[in-house]
C-alpha atoms as a PDB file:
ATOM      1  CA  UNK A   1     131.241  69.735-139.037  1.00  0.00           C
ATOM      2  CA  UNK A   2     132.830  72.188-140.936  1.00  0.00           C
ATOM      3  CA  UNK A   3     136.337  71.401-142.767  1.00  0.00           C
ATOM      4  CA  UNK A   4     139.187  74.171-141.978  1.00  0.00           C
ATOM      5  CA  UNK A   5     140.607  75.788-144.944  1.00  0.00           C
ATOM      6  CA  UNK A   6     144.073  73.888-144.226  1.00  0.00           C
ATOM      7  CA  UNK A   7     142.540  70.612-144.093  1.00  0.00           C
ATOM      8  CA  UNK A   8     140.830  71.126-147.184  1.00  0.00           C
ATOM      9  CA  UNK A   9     143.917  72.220-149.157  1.00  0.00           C
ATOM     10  CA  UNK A  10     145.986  68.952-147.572  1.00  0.00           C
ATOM     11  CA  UNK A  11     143.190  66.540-148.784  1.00  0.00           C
ATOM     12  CA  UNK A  12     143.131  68.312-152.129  1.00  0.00           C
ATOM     13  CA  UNK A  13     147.152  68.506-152.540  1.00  0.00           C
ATOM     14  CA  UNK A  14     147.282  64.492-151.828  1.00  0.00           C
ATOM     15  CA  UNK A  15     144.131  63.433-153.665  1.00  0.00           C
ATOM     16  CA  UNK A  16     146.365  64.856-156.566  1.00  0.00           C
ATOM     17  CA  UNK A  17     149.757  63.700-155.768  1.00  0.00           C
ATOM     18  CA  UNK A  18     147.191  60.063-155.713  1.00  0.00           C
ATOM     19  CA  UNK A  19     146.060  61.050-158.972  1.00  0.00           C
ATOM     20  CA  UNK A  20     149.842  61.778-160.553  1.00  0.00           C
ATOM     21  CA  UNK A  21     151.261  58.407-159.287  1.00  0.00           C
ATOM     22  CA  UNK A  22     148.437  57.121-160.483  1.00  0.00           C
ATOM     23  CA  UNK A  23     148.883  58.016-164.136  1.00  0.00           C
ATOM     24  CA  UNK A  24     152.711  57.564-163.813  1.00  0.00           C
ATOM     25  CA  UNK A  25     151.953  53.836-163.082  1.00  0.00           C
ATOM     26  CA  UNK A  26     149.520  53.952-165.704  1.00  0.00           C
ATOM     27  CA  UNK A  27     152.466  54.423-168.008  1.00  0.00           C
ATOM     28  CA  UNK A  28     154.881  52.354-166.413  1.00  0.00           C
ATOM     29  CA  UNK A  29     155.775  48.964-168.389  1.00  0.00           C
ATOM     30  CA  UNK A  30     157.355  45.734-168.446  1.00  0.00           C
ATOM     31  CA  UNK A  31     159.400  42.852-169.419  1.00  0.00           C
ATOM     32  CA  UNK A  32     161.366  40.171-168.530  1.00  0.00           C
ATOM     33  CA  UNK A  33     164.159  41.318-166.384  1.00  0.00           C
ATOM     34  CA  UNK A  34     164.543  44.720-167.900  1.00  0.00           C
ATOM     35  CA  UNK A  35     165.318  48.190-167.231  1.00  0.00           C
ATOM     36  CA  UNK A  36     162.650  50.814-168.790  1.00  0.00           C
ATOM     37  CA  UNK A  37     163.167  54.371-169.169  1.00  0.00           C
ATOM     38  CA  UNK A  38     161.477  55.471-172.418  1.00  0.00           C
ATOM     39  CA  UNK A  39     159.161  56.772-174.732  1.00  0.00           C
ATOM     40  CA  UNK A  40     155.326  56.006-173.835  1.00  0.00           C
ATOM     41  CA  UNK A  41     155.007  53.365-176.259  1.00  0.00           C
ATOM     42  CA  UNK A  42     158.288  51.233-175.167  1.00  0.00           C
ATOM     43  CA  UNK A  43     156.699  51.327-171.703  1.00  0.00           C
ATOM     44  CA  UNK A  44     153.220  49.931-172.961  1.00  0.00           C
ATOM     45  CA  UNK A  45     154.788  47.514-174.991  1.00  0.00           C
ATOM     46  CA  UNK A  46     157.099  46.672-172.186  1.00  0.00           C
ATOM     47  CA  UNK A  47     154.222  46.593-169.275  1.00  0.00           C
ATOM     48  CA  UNK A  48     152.183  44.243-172.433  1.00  0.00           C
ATOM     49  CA  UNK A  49     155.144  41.893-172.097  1.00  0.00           C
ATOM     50  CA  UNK A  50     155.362  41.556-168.139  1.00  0.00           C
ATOM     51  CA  UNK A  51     151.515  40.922-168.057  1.00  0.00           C
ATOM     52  CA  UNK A  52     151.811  38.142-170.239  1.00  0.00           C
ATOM     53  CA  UNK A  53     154.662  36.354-168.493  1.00  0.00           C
ATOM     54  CA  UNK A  54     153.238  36.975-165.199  1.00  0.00           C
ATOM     55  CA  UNK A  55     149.629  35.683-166.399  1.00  0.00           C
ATOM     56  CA  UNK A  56     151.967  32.615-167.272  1.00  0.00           C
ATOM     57  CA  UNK A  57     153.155  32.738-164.026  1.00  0.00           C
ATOM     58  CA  UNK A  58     156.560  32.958-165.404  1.00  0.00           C
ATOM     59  CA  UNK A  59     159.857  34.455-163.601  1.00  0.00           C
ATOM     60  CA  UNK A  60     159.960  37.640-164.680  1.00  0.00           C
ATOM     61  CA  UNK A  61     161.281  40.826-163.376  1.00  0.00           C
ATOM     62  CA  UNK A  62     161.240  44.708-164.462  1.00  0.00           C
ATOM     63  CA  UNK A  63     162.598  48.005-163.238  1.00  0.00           C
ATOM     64  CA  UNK A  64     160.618  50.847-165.357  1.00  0.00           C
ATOM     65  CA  UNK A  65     161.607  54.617-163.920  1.00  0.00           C
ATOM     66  CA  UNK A  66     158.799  56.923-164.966  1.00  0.00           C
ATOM     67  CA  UNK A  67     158.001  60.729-164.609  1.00  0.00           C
ATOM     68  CA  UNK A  68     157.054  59.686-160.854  1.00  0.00           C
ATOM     69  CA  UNK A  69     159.879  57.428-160.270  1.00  0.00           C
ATOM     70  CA  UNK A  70     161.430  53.937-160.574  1.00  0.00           C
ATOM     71  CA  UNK A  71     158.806  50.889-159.643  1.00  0.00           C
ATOM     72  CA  UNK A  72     159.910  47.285-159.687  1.00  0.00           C
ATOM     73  CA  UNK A  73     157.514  44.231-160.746  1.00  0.00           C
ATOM     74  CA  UNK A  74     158.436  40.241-159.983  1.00  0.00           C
ATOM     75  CA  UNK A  75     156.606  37.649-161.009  1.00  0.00           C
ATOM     76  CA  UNK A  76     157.614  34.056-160.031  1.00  0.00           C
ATOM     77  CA  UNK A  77     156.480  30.449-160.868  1.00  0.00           C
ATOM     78  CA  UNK A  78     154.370  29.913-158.210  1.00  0.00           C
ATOM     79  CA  UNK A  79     152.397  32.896-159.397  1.00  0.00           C
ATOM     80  CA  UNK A  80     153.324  35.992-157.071  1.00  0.00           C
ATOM     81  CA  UNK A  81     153.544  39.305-157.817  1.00  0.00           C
ATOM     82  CA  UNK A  82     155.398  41.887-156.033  1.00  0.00           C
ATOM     83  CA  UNK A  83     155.114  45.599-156.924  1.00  0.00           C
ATOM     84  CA  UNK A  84     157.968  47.798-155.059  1.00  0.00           C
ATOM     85  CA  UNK A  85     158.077  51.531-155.456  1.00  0.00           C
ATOM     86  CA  UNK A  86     162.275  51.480-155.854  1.00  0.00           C
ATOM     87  CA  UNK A  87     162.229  55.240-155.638  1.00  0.00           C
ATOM     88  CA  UNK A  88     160.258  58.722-156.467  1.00  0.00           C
ATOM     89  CA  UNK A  89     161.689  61.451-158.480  1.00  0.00           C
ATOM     90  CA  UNK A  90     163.651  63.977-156.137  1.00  0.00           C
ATOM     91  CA  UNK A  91     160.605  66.651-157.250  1.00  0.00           C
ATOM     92  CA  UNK A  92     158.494  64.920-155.172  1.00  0.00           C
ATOM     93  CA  UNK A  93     157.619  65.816-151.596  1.00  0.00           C
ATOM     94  CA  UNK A  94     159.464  64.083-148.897  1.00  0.00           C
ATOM     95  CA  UNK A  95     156.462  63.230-147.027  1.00  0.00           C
ATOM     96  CA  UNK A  96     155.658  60.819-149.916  1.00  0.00           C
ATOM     97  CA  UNK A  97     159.176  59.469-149.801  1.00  0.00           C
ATOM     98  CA  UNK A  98     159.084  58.406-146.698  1.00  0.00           C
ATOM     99  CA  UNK A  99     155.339  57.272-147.163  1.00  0.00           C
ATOM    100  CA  UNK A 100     156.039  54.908-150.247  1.00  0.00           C
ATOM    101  CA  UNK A 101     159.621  55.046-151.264  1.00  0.00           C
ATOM    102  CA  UNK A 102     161.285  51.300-150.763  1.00  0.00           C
ATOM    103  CA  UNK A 103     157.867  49.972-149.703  1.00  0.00           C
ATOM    104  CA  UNK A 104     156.419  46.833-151.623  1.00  0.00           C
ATOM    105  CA  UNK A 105     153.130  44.874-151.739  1.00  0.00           C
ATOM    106  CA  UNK A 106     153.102  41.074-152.780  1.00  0.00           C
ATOM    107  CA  UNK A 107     149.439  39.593-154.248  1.00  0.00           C
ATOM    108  CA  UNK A 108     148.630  36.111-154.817  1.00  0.00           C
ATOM    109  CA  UNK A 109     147.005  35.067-158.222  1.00  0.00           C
ATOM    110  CA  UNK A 110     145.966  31.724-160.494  1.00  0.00           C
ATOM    111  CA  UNK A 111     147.713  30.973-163.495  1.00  0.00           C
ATOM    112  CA  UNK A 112     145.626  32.793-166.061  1.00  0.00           C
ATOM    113  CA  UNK A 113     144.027  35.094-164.336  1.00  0.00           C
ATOM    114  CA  UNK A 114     146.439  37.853-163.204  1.00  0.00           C
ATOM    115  CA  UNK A 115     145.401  41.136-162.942  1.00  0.00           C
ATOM    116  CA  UNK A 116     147.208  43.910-165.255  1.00  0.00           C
ATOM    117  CA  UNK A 117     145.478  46.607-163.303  1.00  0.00           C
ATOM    118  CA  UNK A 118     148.673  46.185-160.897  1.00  0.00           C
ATOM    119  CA  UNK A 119     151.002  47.689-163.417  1.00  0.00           C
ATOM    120  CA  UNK A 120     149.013  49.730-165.092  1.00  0.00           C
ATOM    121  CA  UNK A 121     147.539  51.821-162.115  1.00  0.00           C
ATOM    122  CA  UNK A 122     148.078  52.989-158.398  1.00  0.00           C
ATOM    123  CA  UNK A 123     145.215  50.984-156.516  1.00  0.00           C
ATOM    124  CA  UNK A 124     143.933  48.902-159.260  1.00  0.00           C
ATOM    125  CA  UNK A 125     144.037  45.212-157.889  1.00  0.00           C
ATOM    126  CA  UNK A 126     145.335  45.868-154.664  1.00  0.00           C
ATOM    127  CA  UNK A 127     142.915  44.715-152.790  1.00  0.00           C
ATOM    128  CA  UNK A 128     143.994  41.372-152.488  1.00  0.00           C
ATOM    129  CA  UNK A 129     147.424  42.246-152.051  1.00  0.00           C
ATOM    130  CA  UNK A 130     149.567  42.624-148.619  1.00  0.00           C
ATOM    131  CA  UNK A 131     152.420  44.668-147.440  1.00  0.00           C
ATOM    132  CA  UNK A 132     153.758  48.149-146.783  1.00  0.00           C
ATOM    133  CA  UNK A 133     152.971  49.796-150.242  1.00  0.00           C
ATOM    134  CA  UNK A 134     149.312  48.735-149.991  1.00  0.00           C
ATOM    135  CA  UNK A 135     149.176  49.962-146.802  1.00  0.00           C
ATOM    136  CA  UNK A 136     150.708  53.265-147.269  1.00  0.00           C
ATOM    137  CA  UNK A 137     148.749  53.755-150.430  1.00  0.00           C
ATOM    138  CA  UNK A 138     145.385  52.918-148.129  1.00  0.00           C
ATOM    139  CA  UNK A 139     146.061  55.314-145.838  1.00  0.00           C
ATOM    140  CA  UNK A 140     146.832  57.922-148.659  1.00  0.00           C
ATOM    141  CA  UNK A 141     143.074  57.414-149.782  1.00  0.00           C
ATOM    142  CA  UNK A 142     142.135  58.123-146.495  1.00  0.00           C
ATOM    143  CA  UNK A 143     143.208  60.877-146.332  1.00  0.00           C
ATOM    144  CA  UNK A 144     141.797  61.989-149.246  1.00  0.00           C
ATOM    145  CA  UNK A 145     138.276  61.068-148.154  1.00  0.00           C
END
């Protein structure tokens, strides 16, 4: 079956909106209860920082606004992570806002062995993860299939 022209451009226009958030989360980084808005290397060394605590399964929360928008990461004792897309920049489209803005995933992990691939990209870990951000990010994909 042949693809119409419209479909074709919607598929491409979200596989790269994917791809931007993507790389925006890429950049995004942590720390212990902190606020991040900064240059590329104050997020990495910030996002270093949150991995470690949260490998520790330590309490630990961030806020880091990017060129995509503000995400929030938790860690607690008991070793859960929760990733929350606070808000996206007001460039973005509002389809996406209402897709992923306020929307959070939570993913369980053992001490030592927490995955850094959920701060440093998009759908990197996820899959063991639950909630309204994976799920809106899931059916993003899809539609970019």
């Amino acid at each position: 079956m042949k693809e119409t022209g419209s479909k074709k451009g919607k598929r491409g226009f979200v596989f790269g909106l994917l791809a931007v958030l993507a790389l925006a989360v890429f950049f995004a980084g942590c720390t212990s209860n902190t606020t991040t808005t900064g240059s590329p290397d104050t997020i990495l060394q910030e996002k270093a920082a949150f991995v470690t605590a949260a490998n520790n399964c330590t309490d630990t929360t961030a806020t880091i606004t990017d060129a995509v928008g503000t995400f929030q990461y938790t860690s607690t004792a008991n070793c859960t992570f929760t990733k929350t897309l606070v808000s996206l920049n007001a460039s973005e489209m509002q389809e996406m806002k209402t897709m992923l803005e306020g929307k959070s995933m939570t993913c369980y992990y053992a001490q030592g062995s927490f995955d850094p691939r959920l701060v440093t990209s998009l759908v990197g870990g996820i899959e063991y993860c639950s909630g309204d951000l994976k799920d809106g990010i899931t059916n993003m994909m899809l539609f970019t299939s």
